[in-house]
Protein backbone atom coordinates (compact mmCIF):
# COMPACT_ATOMS: atom_id res chain seq x y z
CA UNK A 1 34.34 8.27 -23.73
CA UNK A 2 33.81 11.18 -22.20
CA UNK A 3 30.48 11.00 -20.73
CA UNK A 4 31.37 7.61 -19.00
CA UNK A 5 33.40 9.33 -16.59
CA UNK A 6 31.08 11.09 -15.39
CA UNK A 7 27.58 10.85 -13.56
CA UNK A 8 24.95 13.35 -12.06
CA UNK A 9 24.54 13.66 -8.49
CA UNK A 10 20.72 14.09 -6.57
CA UNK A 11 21.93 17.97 -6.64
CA UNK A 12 22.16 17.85 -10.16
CA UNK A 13 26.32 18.30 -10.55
CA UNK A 14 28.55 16.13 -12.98
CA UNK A 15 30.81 13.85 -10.18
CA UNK A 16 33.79 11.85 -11.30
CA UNK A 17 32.48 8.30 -11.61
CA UNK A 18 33.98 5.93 -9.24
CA UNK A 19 35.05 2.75 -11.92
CA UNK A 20 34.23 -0.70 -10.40
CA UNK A 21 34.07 -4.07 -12.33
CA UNK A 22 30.18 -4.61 -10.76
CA UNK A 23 28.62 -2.09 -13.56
CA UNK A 24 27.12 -3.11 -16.41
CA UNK A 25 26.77 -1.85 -19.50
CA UNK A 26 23.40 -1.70 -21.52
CA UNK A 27 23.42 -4.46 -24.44
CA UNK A 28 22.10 -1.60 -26.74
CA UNK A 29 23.21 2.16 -27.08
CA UNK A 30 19.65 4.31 -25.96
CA UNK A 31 17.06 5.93 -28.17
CA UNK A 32 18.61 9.23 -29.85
CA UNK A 33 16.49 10.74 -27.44
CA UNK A 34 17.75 9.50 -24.22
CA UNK A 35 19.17 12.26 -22.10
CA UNK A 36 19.41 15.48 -22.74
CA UNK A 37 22.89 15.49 -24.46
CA UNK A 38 21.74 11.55 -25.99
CA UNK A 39 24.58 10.02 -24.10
CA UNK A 40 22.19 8.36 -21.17
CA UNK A 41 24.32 9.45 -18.63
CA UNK A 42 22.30 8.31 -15.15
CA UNK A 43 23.38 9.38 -11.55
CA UNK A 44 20.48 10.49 -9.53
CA UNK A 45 20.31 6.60 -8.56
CA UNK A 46 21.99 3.63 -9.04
CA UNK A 47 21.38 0.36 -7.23
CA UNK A 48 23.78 -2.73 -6.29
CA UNK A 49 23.36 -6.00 -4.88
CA UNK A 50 25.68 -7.60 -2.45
CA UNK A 51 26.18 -11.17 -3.22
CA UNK A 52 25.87 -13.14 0.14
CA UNK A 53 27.18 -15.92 -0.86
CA UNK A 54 30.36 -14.84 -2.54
CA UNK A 55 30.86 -13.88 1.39
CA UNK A 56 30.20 -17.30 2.75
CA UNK A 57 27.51 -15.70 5.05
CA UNK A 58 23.91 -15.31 5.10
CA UNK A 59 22.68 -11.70 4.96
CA UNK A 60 19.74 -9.45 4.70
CA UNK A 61 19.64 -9.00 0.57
CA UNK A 62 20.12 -5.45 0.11
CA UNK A 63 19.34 -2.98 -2.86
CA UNK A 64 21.79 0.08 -2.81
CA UNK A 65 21.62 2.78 -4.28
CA UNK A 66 24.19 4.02 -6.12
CA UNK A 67 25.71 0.98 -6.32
CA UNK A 68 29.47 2.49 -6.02
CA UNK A 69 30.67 4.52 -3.48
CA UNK A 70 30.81 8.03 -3.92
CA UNK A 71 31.94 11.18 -1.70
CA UNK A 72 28.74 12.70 -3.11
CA UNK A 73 26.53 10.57 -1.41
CA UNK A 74 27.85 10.96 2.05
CA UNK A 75 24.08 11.02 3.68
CA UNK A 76 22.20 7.35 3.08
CA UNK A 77 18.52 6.14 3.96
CA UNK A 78 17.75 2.84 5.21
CA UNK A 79 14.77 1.17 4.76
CA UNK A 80 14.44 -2.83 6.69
CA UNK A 81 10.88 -4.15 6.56
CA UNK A 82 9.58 -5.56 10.04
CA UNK A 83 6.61 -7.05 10.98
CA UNK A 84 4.52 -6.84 14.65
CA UNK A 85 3.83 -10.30 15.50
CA UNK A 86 0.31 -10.94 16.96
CA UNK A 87 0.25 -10.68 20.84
CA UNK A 88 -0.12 -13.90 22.48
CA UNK A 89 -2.39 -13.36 24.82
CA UNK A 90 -5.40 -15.05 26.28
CA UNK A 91 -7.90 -13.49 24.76
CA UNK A 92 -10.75 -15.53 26.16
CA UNK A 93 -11.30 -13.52 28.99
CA UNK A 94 -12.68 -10.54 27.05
CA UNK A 95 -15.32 -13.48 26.21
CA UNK A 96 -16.52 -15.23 28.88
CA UNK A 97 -20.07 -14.92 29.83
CA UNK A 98 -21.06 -17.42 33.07
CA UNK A 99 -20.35 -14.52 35.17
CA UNK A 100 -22.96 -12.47 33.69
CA UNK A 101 -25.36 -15.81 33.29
CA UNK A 102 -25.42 -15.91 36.55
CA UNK A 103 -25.77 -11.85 37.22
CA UNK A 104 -29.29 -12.34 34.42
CA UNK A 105 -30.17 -15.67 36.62
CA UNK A 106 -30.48 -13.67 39.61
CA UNK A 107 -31.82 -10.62 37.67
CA UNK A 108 -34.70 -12.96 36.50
CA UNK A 109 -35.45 -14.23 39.64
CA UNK A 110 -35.81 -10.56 41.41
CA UNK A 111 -37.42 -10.11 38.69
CA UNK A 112 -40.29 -12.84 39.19
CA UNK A 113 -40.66 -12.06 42.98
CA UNK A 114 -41.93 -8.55 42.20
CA UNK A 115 -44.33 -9.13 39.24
CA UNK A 116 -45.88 -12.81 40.64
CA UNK A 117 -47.91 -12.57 43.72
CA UNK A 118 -46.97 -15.46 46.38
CA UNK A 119 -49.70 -18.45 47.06
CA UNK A 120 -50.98 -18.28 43.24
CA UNK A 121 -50.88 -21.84 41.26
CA UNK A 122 -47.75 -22.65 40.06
CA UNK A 123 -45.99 -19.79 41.75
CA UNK A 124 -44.25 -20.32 45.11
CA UNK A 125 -43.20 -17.76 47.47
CA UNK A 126 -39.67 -16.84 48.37
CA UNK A 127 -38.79 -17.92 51.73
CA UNK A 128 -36.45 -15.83 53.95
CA UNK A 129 -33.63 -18.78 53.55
CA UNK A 130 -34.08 -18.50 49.63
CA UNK A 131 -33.87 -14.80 49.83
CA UNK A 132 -30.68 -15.05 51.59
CA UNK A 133 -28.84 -17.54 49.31
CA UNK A 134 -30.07 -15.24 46.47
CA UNK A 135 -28.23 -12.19 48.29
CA UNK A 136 -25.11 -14.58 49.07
CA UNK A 137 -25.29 -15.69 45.32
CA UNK A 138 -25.47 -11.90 44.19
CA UNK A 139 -22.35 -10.58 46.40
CA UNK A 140 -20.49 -13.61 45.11
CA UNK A 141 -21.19 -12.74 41.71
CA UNK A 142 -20.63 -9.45 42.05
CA UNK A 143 -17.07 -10.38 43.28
CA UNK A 144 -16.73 -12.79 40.31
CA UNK A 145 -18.01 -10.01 38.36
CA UNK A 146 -14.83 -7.15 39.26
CA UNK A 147 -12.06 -10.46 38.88
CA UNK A 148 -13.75 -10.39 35.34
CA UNK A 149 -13.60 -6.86 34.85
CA UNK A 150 -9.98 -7.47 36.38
CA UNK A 151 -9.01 -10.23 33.90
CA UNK A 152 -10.29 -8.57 30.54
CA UNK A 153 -8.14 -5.31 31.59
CA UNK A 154 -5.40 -7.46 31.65
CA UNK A 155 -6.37 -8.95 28.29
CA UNK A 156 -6.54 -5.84 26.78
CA UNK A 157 -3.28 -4.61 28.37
CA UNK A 158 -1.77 -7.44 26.98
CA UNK A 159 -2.52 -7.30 23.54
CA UNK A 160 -1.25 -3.48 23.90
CA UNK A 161 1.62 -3.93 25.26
CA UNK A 162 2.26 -7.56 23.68
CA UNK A 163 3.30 -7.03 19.74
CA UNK A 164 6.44 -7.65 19.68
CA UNK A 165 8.33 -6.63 16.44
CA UNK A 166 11.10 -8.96 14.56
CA UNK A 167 12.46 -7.84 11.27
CA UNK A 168 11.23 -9.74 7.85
CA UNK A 169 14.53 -11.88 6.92
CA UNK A 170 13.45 -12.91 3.46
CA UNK A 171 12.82 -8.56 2.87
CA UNK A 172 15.65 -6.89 1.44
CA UNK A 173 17.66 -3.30 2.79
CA UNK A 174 17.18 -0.90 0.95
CA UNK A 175 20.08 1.56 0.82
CA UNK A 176 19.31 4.94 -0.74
CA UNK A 177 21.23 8.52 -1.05
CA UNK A 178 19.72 10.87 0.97
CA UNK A 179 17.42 12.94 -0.82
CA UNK A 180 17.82 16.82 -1.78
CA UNK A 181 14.91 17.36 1.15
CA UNK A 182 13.32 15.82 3.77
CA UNK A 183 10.97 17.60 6.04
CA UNK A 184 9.44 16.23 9.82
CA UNK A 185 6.55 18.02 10.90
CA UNK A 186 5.64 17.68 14.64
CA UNK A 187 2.25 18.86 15.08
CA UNK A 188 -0.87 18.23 17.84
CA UNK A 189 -4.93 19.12 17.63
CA UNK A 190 -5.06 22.08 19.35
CA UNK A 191 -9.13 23.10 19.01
CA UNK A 192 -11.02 25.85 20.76
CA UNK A 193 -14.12 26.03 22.86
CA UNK A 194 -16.41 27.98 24.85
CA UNK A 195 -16.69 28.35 28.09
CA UNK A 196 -19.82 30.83 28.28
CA UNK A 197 -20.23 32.37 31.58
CA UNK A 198 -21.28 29.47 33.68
CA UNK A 199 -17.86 27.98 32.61
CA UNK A 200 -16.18 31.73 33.34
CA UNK A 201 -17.58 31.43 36.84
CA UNK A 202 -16.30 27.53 37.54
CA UNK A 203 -13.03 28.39 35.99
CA UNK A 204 -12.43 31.37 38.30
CA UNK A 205 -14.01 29.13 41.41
CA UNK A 206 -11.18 26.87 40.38
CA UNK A 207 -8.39 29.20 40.23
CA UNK A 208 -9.32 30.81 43.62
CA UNK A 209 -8.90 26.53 45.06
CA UNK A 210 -12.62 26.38 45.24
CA UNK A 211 -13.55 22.37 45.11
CA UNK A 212 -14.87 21.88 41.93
CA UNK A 213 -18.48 20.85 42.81
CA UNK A 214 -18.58 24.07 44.55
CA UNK A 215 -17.61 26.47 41.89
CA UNK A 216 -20.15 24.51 39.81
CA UNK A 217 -22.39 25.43 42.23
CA UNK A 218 -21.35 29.14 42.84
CA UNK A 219 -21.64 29.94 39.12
CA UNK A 220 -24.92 28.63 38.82
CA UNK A 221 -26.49 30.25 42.06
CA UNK A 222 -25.00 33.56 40.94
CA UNK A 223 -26.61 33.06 36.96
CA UNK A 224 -29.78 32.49 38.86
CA UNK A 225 -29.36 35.97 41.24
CA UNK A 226 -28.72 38.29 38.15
CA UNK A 227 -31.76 36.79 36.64
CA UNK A 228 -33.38 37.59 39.89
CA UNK A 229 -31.91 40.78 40.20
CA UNK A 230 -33.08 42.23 36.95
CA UNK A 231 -36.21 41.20 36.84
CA UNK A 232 -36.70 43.11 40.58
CA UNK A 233 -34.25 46.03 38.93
CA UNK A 234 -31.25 45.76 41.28
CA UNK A 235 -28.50 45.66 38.54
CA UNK A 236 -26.61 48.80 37.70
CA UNK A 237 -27.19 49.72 33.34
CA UNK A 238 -24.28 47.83 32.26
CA UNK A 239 -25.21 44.20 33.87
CA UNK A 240 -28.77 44.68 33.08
CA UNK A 241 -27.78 45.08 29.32
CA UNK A 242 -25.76 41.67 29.53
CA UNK A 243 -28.26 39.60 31.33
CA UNK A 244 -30.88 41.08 29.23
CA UNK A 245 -28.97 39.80 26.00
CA UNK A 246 -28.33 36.40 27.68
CA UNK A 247 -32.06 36.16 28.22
CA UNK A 248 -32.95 36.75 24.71
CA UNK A 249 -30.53 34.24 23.57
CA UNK A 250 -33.16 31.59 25.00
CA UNK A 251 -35.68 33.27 22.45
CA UNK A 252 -36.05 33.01 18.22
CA UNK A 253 -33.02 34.24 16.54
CA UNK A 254 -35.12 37.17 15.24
CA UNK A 255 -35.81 38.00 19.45
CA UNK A 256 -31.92 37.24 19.76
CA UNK A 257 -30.91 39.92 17.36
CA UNK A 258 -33.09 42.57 18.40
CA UNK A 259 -32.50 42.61 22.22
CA UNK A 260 -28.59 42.69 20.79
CA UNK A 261 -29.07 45.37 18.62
CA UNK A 262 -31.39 47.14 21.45
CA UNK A 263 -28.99 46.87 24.17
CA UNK A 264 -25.64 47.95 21.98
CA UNK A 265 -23.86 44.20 23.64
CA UNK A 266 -22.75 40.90 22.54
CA UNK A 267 -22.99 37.83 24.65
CA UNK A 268 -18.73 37.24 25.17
CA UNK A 269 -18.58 33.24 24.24
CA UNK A 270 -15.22 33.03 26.69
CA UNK A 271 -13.54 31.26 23.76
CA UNK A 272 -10.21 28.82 24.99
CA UNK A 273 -7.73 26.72 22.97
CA UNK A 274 -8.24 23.43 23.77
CA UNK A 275 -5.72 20.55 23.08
CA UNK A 276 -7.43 17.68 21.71
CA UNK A 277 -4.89 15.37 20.60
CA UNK A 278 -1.38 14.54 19.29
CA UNK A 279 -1.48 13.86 15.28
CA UNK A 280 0.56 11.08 14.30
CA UNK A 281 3.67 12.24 12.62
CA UNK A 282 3.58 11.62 8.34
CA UNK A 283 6.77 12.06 5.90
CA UNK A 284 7.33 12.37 2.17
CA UNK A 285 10.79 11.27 0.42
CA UNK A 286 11.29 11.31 -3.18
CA UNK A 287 14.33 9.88 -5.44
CA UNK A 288 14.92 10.03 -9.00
CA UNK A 289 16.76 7.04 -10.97
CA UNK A 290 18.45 7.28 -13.98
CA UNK A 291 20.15 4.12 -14.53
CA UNK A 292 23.41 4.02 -16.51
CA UNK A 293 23.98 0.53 -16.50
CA UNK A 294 22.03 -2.36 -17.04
CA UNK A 295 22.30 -3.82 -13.93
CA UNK A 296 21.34 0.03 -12.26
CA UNK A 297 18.22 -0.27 -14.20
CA UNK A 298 17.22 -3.69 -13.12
CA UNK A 299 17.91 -2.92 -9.28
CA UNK A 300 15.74 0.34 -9.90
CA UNK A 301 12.68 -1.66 -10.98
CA UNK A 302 13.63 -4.38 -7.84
CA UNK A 303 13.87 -1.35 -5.74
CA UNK A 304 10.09 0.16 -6.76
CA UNK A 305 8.62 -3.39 -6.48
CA UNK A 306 9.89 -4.02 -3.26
CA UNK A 307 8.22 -0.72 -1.89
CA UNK A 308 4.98 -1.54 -3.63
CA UNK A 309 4.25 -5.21 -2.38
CA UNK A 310 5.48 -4.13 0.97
CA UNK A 311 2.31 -1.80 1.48
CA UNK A 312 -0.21 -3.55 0.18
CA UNK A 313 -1.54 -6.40 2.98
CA UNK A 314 -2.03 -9.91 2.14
CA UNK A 315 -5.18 -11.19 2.43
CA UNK A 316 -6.78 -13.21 5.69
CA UNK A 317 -8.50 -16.75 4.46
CA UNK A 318 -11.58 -17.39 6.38
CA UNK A 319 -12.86 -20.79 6.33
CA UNK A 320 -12.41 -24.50 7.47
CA UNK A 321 -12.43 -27.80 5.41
CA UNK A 322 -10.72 -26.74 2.51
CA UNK A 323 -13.22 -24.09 1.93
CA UNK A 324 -11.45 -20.61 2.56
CA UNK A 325 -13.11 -17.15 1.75
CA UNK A 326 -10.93 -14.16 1.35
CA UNK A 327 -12.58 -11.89 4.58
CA UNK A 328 -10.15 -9.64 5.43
CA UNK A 329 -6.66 -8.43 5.44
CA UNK A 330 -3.58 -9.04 7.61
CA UNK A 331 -1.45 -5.91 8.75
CA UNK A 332 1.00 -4.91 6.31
CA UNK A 333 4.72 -5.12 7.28
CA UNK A 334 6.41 -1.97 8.77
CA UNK A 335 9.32 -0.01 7.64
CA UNK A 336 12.72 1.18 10.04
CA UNK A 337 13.77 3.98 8.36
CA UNK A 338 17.80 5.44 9.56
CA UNK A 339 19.20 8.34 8.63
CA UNK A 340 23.22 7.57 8.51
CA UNK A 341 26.34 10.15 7.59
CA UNK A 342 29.42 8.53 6.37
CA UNK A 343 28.38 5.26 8.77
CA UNK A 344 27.00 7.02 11.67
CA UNK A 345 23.91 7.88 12.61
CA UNK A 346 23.05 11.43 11.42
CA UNK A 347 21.96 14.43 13.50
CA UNK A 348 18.33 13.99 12.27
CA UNK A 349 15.35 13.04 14.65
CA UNK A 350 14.56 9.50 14.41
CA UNK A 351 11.55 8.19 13.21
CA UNK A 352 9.03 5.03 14.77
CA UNK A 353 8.33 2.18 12.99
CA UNK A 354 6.15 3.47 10.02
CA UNK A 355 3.42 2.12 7.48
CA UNK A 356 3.95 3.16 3.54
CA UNK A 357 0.56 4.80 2.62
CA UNK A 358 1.42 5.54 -0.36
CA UNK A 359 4.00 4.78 -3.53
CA UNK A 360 3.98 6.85 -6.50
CA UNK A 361 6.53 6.64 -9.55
CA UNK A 362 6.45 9.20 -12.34
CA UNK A 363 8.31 7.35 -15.40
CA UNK A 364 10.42 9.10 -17.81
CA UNK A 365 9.16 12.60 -16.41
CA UNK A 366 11.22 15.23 -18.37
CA UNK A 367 11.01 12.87 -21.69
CA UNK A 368 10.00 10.27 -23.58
CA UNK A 369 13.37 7.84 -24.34
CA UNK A 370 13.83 4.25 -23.52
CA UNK A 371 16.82 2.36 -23.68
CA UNK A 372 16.49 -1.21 -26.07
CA UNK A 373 15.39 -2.79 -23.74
CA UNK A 374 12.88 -1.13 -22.56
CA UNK A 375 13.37 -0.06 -19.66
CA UNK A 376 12.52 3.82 -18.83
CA UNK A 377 15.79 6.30 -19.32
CA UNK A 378 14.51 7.98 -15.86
CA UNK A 379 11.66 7.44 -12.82
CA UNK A 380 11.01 9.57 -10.36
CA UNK A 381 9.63 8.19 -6.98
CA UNK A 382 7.78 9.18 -4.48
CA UNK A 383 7.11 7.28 -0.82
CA UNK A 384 4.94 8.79 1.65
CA UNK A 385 4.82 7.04 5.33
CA UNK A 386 3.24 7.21 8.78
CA UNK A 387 4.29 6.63 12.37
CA UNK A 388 2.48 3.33 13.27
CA UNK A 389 1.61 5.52 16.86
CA UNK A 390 1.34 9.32 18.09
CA UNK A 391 4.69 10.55 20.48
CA UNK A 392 4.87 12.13 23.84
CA UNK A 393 7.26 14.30 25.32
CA UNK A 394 9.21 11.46 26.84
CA UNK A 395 9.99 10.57 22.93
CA UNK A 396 11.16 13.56 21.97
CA UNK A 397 13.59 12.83 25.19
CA UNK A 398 14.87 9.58 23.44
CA UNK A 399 15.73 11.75 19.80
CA UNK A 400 12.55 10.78 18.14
């Protein structure tokens, strides 16, 4: 027939359908209602799996979408699940306490010389030899105290700098066209504050090379002189005014707004941007399926699954003896997503390894057929992922 020859791409054009003995066709014609023209005709998605074994080789299993070839799906997205193994180190530093035993031994002992009073019954004196080992035993500890301090850093350092990621063999690929859109917003916290005049008067102490201690100091000696000033009535009209206002500001709002109003001036808050943070990058791709085969609709429902049970976390069994309680959650797997062009990587900023936060999946959204079989005669869906960390400049550098 007619319609067999033919399939709609993600742009919404008929394409020539590329025959190939791996589709399927439904058991049962669909409903009267499925499609717009009734014949079912799919092409927004199709999916395909490569049989491993019929290449005598093990291999990632891999959902495609569509399942054959076409020139009209030149741009593909990759999605291979990987996982951040726990770091493996020692962790027991960040943990150990005879260090600070000792630190409260000595602490306790100071402690007793100055509230008991030497010669009373059951309290003996501190001798000058005692004293001593007590000051030995201190600078020791405080030695043992900064390899501590050095030892957790390196802990921590470790398990920052330690997950190491291997991809999820038993996950399959999952090849899909490249959608009709897909938007990467870089963005960074950029707040404000202000810096008042005591942070005017720094700020130019700074730019003129002043140390910074001294321009703190500066600005604060010269607040204090205009106070002085106008109270002995050495300022010319227009300082007064200011310093005036300032001063009421330390008074009722009601006191505020009058000595405003009175004087004609507003206190100038020295407002600044202020960069607070980089935001961690988050992206939206959506795909529609309309299956036209069997096989198509079975690899779409494979391909929705997979997405789903790969964001939600397993859970962490707590317990000993056979006795386990459900506590808490281990990290969910992460997601390497390419952007490829006929093979090659495409001219599109790459993205970091990145969590799924959210699948949604809108079935049969412009009506309401279903083939025999029950399967849904279209599904739209939507994945929404974020960067598992923020970027820096030296990123950007690397095509991120």
């Amino acid at each position: 027939m007619l319609e067999d020859r033919f399939q709609i791409d993600p742009s919404g054009k008929p394409t020539l359908r590329d025959p190939s003995p791996v589709q399927e066709v439904f058991s049962g014609d669909p409903g009267e209602n499925a499609g717009i023209d009734g014949s079912g005709i799919g092409g927004s998605v199709t999916a395909n799996h490569l049989s491993s074994q019929s290449l005598g080789v093990s291999q990632t299993p891999l959902l495609k979408f569509p399942l054959v070839d076409n020139p009209a799906y030149s741009g593909r997205m990759s999605f291979k699940v990987y996982r951040l193994k726990p770091a493996n180190a020692d962790l027991s530093a960040l943990f150990e306490s005879p260090v600070f035993d000792n630190v409260k031994g000595y602490a306790k002992k100071i402690t007793e010389a100055f509230t008991t009073v030497p010669g009373e019954e059951g309290v003996a004196p501190i001798e000058a030899d005692e004293q001593a080992a007590l000051d030995a035993q201190a600078n020791a500890d405080a030695i043992a105290l900064q390899d501590n301090k050095k030892a957790q850093a390196d802990a921590v350092r470790n398990i920052l700098t330690g997950l190491n990621d291997e991809p999820v063999e038993d996950a399959p690929r999952v090849d899909l066209y490249f959608p009709l859109s897909v938007q990467i917003d870089d963005t960074v916290d950029i707040g404000t504050g202000n810096l008042g005049g005591l942070g005017v008067g720094i700020l130019k102490g700074a730019e003129n090379n002043q140390k910074l201690g001294t321009a703190v100091a500066n600005s604060v000696s010269a607040g204090f002189q205009n106070v002085f000033d106008f109270a002995l009535g050495g300022l010319n009209k227009e300082t007064a005014q200011y310093v005036a206002n300032k001063m009421g500001k330390m008074g009722p709002q009601g006191i505020q707004t009058a000595v405003s109003v009175a004087t004609q001036t507003a206190i100038n808050p020295h407002t600044r941007a202020v960069f607070n943070q980089v935001n961690i990058r988050q992206f939206s791709f959506t795909f529609k399926f309309i299956p036209a085969s069997a096989s198509e609709a079975r690899e779409v429902q494979k391909i929705i699954k997979h997405f789903r049970s790969q964001m939600y976390p397993e859970l962490l069994e707590v317990g000993s003896d056979g006795v386990t309680l459900p506590l808490g959650y281990k990290y969910p797997n992460l997601f390497k997503i390419t952007f490829k062009h006929r093979g090659s990587e495409a001219k599109i900023p790459r993205l970091q390894y990145c969590y799924l936060r959210g699948v949604q999946s809108s079935y049969n959204p412009t009506g309401q057929a279903f083939y025999r079989d029950g399967q849904p005669n279209e599904i739209d869906m939507t994945l929404q992922f974020q960067e598992f960390r923020t970027l820096s400049r030296e990123d950007i550098e690397k095509g991120y």
